[in-house]
PDB file of N, CA and C in Angstrom:
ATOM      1  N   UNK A   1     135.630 111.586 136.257  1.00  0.00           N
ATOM      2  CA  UNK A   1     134.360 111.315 136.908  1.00  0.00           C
ATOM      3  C   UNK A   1     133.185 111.736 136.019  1.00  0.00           C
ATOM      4  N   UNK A   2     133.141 113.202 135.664  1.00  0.00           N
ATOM      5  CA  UNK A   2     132.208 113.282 134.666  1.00  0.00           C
ATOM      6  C   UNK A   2     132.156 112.075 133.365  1.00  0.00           C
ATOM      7  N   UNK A   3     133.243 112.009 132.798  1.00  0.00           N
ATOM      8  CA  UNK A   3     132.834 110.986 131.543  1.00  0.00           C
ATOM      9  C   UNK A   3     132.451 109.908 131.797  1.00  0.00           C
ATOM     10  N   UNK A   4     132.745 109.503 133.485  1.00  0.00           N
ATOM     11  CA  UNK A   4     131.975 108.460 133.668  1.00  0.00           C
ATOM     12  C   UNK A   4     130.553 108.082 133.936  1.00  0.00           C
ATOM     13  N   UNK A   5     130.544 109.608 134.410  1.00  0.00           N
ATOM     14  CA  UNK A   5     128.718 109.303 134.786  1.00  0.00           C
ATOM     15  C   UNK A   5     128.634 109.553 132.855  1.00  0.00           C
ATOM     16  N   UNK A   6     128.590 110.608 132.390  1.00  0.00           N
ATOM     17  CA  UNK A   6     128.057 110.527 131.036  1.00  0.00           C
ATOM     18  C   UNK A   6     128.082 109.440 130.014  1.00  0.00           C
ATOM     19  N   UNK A   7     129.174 109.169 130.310  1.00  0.00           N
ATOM     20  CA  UNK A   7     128.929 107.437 129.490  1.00  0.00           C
ATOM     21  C   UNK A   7     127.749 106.313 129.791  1.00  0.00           C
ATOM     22  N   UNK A   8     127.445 106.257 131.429  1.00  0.00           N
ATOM     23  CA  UNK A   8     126.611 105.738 132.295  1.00  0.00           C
ATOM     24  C   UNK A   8     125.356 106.148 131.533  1.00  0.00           C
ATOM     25  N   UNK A   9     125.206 107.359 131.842  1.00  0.00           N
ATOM     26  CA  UNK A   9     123.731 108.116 131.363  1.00  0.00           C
ATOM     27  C   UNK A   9     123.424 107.562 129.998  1.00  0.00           C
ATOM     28  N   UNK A  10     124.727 107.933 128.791  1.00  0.00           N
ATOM     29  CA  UNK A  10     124.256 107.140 127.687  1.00  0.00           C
ATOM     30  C   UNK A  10     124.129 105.717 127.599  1.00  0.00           C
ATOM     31  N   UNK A  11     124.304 105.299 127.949  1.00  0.00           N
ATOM     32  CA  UNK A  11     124.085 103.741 128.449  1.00  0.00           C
ATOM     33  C   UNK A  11     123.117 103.050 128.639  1.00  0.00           C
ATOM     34  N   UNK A  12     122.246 103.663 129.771  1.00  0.00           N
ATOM     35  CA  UNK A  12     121.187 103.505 130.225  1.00  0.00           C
ATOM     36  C   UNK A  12     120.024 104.180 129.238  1.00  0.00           C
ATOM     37  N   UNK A  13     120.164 105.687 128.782  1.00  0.00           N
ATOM     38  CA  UNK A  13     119.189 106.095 127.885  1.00  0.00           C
ATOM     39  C   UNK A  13     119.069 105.043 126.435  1.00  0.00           C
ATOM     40  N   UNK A  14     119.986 104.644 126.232  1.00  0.00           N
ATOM     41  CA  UNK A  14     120.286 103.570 124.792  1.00  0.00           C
ATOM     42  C   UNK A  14     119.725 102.052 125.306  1.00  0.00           C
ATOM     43  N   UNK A  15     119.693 101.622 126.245  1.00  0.00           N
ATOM     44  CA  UNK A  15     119.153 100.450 127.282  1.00  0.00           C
ATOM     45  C   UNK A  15     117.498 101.099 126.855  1.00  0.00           C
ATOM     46  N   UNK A  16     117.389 102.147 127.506  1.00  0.00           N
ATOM     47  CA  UNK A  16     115.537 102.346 127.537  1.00  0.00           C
ATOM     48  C   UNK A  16     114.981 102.787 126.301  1.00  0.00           C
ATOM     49  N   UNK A  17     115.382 102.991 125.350  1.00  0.00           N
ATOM     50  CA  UNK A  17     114.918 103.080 123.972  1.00  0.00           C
ATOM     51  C   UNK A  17     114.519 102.125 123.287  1.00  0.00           C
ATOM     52  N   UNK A  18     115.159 100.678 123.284  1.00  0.00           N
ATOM     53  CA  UNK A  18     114.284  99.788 122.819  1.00  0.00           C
ATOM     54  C   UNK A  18     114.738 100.143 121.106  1.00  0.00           C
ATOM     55  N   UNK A  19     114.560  98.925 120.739  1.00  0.00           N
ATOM     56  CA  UNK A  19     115.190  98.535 119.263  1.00  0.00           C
ATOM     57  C   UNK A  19     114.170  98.094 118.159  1.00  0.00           C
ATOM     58  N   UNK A  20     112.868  98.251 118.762  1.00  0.00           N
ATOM     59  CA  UNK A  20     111.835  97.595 117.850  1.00  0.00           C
ATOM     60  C   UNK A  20     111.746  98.288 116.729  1.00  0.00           C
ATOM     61  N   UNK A  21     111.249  97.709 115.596  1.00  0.00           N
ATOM     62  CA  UNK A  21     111.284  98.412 113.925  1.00  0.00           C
ATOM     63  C   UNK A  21     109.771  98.470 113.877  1.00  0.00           C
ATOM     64  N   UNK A  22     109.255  99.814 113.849  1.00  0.00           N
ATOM     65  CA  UNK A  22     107.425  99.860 113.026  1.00  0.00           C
ATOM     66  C   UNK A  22     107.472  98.877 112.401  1.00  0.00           C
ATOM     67  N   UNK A  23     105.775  98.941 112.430  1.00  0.00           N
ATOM     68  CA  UNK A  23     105.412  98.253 111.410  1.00  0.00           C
ATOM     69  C   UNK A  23     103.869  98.925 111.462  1.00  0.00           C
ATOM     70  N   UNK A  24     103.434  98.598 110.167  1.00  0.00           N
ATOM     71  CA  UNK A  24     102.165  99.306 109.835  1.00  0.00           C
ATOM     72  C   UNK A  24     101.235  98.391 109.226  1.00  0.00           C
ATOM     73  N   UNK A  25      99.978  98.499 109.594  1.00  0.00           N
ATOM     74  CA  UNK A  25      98.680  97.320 109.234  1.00  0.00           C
ATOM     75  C   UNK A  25      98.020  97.755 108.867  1.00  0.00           C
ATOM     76  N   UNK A  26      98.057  97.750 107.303  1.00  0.00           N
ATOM     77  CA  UNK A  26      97.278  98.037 106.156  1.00  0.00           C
ATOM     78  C   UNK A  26      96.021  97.336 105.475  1.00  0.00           C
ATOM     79  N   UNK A  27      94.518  97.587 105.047  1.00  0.00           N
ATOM     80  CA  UNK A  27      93.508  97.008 104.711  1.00  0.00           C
ATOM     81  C   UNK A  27      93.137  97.799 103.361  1.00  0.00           C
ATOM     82  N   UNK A  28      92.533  96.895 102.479  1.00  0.00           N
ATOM     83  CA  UNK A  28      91.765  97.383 101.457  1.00  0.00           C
ATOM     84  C   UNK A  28      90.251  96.866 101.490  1.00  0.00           C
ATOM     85  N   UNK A  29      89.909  97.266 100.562  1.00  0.00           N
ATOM     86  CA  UNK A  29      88.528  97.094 100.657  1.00  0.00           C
ATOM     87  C   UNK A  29      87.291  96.713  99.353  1.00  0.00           C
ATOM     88  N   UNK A  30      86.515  95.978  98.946  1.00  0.00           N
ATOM     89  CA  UNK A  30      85.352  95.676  98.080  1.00  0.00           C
ATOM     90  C   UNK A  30      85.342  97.029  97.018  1.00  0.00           C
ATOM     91  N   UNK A  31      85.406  98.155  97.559  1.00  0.00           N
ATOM     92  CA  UNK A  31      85.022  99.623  96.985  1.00  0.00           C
ATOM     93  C   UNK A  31      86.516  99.704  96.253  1.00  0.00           C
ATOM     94  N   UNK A  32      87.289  99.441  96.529  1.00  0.00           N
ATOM     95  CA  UNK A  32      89.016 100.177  96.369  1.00  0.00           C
ATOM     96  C   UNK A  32      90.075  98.941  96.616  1.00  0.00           C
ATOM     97  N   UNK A  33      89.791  97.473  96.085  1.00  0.00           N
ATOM     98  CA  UNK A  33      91.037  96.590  96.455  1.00  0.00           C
ATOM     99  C   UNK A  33      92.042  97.223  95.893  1.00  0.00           C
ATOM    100  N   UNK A  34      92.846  98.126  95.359  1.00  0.00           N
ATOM    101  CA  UNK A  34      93.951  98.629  95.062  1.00  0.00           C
ATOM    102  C   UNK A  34      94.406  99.998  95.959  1.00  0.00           C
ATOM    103  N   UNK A  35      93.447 100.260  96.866  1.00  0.00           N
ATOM    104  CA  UNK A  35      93.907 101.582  97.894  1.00  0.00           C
ATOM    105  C   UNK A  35      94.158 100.837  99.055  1.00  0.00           C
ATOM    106  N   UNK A  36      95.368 101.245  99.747  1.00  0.00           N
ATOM    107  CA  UNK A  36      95.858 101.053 100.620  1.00  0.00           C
ATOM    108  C   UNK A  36      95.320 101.764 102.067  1.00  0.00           C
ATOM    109  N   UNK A  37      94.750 101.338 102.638  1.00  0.00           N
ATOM    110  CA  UNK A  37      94.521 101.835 103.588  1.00  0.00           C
ATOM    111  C   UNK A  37      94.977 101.791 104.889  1.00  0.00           C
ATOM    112  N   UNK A  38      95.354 102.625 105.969  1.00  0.00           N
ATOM    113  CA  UNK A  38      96.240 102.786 106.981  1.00  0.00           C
ATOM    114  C   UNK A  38      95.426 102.552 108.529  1.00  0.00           C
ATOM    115  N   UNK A  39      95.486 101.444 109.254  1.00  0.00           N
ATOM    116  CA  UNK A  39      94.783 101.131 110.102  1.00  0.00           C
ATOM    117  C   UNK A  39      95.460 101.171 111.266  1.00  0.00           C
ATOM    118  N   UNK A  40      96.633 100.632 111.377  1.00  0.00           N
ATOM    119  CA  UNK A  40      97.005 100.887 112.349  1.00  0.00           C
ATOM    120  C   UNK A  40      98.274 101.130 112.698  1.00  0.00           C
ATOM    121  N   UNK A  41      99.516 101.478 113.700  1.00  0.00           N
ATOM    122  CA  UNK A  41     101.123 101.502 113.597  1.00  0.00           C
ATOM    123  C   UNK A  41     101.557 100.913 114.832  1.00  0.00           C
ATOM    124  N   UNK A  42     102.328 100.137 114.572  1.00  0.00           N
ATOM    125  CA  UNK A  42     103.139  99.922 115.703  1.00  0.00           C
ATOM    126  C   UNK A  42     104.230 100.101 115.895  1.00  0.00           C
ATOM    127  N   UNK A  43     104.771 100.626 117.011  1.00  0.00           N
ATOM    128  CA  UNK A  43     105.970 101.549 117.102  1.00  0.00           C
ATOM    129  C   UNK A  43     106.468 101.651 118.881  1.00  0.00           C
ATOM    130  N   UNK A  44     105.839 100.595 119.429  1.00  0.00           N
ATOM    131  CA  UNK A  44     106.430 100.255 120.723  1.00  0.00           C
ATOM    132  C   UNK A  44     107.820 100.159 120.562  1.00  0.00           C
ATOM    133  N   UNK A  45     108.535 100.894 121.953  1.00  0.00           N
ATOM    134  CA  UNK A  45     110.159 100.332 122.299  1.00  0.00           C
ATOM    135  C   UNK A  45     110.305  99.089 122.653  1.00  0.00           C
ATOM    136  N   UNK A  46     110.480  98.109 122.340  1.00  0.00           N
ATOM    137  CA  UNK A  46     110.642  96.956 123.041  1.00  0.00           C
ATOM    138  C   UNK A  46     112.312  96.405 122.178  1.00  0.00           C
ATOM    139  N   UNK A  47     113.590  95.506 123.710  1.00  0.00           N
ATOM    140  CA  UNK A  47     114.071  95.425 123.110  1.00  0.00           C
ATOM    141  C   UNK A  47     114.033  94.040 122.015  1.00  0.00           C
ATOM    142  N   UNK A  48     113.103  93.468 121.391  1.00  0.00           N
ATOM    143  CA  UNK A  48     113.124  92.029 120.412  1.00  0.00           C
ATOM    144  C   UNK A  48     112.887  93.355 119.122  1.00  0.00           C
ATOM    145  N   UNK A  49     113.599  93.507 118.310  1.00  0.00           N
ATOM    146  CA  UNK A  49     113.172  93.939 116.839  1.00  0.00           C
ATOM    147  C   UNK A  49     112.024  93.573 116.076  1.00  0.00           C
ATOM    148  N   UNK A  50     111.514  92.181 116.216  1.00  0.00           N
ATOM    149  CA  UNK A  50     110.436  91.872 115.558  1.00  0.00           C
ATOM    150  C   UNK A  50     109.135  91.829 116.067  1.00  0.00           C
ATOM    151  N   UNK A  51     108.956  92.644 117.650  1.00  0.00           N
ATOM    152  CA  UNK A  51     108.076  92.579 118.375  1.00  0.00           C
ATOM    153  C   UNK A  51     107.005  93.110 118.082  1.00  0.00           C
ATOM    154  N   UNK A  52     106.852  94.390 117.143  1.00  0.00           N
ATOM    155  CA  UNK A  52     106.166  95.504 116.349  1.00  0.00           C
ATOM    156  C   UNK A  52     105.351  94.959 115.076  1.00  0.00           C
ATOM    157  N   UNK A  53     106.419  93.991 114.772  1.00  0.00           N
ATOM    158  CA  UNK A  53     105.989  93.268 113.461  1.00  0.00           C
ATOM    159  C   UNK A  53     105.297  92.007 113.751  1.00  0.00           C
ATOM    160  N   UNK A  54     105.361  91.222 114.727  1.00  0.00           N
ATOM    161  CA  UNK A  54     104.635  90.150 115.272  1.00  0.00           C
ATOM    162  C   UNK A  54     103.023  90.545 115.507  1.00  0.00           C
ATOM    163  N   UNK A  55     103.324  91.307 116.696  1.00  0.00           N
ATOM    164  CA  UNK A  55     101.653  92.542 116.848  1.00  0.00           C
ATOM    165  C   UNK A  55     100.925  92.562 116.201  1.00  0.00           C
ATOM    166  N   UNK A  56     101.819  93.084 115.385  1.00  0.00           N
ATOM    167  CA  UNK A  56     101.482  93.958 114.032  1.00  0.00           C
ATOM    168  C   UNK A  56     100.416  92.293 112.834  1.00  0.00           C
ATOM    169  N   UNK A  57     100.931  91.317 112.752  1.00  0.00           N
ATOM    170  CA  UNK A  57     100.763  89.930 112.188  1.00  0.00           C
ATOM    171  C   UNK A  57      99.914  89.494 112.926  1.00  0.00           C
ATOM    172  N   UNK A  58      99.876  89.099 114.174  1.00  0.00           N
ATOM    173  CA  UNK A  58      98.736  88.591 114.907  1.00  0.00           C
ATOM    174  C   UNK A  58      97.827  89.870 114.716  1.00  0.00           C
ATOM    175  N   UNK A  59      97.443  90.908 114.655  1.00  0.00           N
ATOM    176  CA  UNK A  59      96.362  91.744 114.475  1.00  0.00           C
ATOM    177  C   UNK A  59      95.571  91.364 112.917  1.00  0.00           C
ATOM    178  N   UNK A  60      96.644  91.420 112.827  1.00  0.00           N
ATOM    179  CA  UNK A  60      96.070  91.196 110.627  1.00  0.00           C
ATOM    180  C   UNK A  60      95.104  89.554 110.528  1.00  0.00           C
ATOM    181  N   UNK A  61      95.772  89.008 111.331  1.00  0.00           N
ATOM    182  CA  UNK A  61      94.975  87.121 111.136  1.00  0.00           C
ATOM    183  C   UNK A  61      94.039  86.907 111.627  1.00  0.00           C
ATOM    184  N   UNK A  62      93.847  87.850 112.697  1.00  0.00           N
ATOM    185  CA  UNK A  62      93.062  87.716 113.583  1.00  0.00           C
ATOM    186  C   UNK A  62      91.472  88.765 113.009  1.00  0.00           C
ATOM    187  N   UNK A  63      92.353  89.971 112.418  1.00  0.00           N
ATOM    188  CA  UNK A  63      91.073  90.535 111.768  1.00  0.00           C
ATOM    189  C   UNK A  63      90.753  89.718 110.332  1.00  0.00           C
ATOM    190  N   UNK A  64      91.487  89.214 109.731  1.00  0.00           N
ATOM    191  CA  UNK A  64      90.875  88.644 108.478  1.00  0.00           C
ATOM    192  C   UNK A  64      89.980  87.744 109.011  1.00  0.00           C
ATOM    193  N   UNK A  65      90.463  86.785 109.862  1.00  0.00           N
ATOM    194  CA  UNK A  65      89.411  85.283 110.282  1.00  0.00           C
ATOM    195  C   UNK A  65      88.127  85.736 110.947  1.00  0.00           C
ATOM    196  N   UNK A  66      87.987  87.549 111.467  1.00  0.00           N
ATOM    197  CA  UNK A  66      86.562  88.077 112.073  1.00  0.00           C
ATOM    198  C   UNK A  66      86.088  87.948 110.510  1.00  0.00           C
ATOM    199  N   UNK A  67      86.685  88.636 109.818  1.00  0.00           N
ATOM    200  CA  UNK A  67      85.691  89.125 108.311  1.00  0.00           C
ATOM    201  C   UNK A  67      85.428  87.946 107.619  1.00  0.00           C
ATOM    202  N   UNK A  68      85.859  86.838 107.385  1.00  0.00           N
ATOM    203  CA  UNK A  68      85.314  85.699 107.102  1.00  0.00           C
ATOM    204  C   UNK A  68      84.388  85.082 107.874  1.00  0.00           C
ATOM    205  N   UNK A  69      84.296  84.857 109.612  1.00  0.00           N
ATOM    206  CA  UNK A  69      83.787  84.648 110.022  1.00  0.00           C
ATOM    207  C   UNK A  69      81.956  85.517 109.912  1.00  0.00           C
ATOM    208  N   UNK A  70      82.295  86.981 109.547  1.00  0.00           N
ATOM    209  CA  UNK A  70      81.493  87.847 109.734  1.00  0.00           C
ATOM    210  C   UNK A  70      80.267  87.465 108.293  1.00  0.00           C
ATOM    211  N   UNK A  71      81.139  86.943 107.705  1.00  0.00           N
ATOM    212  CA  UNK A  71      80.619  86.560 106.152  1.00  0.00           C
ATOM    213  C   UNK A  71      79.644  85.473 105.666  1.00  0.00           C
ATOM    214  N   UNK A  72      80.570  84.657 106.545  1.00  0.00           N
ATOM    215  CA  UNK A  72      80.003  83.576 106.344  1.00  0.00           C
ATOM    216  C   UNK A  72      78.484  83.352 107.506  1.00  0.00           C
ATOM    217  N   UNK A  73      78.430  84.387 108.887  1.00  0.00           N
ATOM    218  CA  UNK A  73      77.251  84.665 109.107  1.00  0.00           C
ATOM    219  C   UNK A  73      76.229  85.198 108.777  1.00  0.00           C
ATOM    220  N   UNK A  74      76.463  85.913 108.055  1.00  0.00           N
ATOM    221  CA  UNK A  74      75.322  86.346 107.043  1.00  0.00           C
ATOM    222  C   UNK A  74      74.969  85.868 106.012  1.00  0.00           C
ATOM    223  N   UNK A  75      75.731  84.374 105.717  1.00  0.00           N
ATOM    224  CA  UNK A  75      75.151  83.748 104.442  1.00  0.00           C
ATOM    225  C   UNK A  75      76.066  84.176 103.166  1.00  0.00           C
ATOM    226  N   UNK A  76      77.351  84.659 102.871  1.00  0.00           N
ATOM    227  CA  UNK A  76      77.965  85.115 102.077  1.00  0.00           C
ATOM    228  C   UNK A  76      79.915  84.823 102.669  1.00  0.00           C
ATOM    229  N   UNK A  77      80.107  85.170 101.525  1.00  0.00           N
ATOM    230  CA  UNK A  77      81.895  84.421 101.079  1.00  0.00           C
ATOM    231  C   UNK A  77      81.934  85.311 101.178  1.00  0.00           C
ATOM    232  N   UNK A  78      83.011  85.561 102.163  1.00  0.00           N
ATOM    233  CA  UNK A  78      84.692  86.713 101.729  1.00  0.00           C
ATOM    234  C   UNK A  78      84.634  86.716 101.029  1.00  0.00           C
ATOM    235  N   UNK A  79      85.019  88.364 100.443  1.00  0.00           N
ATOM    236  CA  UNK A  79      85.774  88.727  98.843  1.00  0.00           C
ATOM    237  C   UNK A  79      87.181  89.231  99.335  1.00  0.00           C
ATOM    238  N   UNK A  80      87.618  87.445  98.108  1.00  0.00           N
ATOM    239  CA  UNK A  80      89.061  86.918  98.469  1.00  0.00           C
ATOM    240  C   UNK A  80      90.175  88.140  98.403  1.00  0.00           C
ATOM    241  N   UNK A  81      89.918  89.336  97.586  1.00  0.00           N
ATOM    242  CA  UNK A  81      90.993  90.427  96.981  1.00  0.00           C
ATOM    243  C   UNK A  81      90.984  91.264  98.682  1.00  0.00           C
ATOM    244  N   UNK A  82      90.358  90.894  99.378  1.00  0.00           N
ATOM    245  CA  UNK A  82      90.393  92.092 101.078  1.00  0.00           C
ATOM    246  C   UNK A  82      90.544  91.829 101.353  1.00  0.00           C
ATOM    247  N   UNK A  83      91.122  92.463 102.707  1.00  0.00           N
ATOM    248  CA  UNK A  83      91.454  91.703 103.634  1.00  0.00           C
ATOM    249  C   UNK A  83      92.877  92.671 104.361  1.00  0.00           C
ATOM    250  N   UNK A  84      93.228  92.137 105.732  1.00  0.00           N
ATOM    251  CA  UNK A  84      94.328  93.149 106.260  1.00  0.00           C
ATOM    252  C   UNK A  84      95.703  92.827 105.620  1.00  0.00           C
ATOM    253  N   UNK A  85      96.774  93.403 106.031  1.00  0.00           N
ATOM    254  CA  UNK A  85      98.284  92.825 105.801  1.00  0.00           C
ATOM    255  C   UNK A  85      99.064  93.973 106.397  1.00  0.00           C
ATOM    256  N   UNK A  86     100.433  93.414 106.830  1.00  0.00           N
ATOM    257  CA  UNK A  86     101.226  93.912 107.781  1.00  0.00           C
ATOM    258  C   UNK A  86     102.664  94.471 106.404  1.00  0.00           C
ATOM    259  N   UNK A  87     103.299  95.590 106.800  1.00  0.00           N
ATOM    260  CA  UNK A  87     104.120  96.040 106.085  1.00  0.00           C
ATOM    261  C   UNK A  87     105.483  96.317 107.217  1.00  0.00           C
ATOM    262  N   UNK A  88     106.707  96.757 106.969  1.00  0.00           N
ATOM    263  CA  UNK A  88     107.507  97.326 107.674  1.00  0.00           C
ATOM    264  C   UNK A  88     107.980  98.820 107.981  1.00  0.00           C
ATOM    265  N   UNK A  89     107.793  99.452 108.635  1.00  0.00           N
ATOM    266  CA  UNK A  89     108.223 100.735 108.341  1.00  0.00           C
ATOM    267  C   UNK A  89     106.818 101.459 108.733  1.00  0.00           C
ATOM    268  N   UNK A  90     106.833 103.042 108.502  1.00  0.00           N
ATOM    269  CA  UNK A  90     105.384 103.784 108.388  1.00  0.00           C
ATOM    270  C   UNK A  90     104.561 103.462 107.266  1.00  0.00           C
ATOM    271  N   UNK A  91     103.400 103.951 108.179  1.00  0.00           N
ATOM    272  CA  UNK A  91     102.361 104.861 106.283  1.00  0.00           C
ATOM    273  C   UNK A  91     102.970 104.704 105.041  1.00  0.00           C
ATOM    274  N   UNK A  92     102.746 103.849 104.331  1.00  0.00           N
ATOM    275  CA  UNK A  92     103.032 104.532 102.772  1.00  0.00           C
ATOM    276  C   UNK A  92     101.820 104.394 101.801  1.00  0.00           C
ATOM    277  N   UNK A  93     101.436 106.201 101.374  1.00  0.00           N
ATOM    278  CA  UNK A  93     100.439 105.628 100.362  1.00  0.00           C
ATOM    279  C   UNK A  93     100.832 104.686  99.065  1.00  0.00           C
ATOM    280  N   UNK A  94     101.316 104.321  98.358  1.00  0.00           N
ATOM    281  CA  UNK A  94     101.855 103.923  97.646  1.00  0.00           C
ATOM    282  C   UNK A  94     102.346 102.203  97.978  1.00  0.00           C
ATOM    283  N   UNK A  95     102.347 101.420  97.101  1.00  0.00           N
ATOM    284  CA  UNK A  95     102.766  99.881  97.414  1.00  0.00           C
ATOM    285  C   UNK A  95     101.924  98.955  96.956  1.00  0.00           C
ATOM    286  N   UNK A  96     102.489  97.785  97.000  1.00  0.00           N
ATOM    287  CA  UNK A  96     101.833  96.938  96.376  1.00  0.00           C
ATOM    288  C   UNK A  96     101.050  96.258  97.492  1.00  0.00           C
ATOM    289  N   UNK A  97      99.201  95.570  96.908  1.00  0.00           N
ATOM    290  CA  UNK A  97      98.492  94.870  97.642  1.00  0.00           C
ATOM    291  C   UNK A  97      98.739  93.277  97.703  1.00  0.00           C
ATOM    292  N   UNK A  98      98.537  92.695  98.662  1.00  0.00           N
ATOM    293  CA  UNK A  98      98.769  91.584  98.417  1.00  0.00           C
ATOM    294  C   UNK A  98      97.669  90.442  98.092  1.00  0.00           C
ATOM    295  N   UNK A  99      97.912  89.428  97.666  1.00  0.00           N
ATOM    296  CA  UNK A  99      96.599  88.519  97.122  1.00  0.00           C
ATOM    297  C   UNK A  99      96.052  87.636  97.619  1.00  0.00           C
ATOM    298  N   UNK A 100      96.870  87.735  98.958  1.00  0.00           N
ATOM    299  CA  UNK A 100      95.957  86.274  99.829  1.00  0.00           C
ATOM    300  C   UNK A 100      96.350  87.272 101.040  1.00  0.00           C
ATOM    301  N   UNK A 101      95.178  86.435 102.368  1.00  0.00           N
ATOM    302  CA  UNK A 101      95.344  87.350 103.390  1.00  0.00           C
ATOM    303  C   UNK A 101      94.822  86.476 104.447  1.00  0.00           C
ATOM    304  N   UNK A 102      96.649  85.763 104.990  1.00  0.00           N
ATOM    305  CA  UNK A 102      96.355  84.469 106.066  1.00  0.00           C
ATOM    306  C   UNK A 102      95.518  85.203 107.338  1.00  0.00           C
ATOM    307  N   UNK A 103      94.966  83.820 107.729  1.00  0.00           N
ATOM    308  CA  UNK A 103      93.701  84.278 108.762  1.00  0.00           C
ATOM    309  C   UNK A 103      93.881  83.154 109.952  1.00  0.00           C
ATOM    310  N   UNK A 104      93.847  83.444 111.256  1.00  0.00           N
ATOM    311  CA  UNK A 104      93.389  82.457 112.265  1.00  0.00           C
ATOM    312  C   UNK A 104      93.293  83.376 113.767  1.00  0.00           C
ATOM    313  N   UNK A 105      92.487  82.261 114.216  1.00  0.00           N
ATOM    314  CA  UNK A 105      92.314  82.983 115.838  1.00  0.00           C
ATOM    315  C   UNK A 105      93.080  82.503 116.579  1.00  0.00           C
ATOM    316  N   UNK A 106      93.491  82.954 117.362  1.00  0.00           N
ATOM    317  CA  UNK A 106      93.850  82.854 118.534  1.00  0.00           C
ATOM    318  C   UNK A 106      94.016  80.696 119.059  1.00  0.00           C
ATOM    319  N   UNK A 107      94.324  80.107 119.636  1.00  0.00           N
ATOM    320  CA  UNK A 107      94.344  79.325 120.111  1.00  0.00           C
ATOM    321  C   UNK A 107      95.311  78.523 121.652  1.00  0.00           C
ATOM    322  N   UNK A 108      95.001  77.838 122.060  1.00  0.00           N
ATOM    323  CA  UNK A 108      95.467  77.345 123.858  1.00  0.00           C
ATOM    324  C   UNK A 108      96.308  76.314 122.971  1.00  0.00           C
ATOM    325  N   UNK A 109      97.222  75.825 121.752  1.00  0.00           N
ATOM    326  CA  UNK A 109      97.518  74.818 122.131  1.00  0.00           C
ATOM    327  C   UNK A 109      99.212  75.229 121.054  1.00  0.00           C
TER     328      UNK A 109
END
């Protein structure tokens, strides 16, 4: 009887933990395109694995297409080297930047 509830218990605690993998949303900047900067983490339980990393991607497109948008209201171009991007895992100071930085909003269709 005990190993049965304890098996149960682990069961259910392994059920509510959730399988999602971080992911971390990194920006550089005009001052420092080669510093990595740490904006945001995602690290929800959810059970889809790539749910953290999706988030994590729609946050990044969605902030690049403000900063272009933001740019081009004031009469000036994005500077193409900035911009957000999504990584796997935590924080790392260290890594490589990337050179393009897809952008879009949101859309109903």
């Amino acid at each position: 009887m005990r190993r049965g509830i304890a098996w149960f218990s682990a069961l259910v605690l392994t059920a509510c933990s959730g399988s999602s993998s971080t992911a971390t949303l990194y920006r550089n900047s005009p001052l420092g395109t080669a510093t990595r900067v740490h904006w945001a983490t995602f690290d929800a339980k959810e059970s889809d694995p790539s749910y953290n990393m999706n988030n994590c991607l729609m946050a990044a497109r969605l902030l690049n297409a403000n900063m272009t948008a933001s740019a081009v209201q004031v009469g000036r171009t994005r500077s193409p080297g900035v911009g957000f991007w999504c990584e796997p895992g935590s924080f790392r100071e260290n890594g490589s930047i990337p050179t393009t930085f897809p952008e879009a909003y949101p859309t109903d269709t």
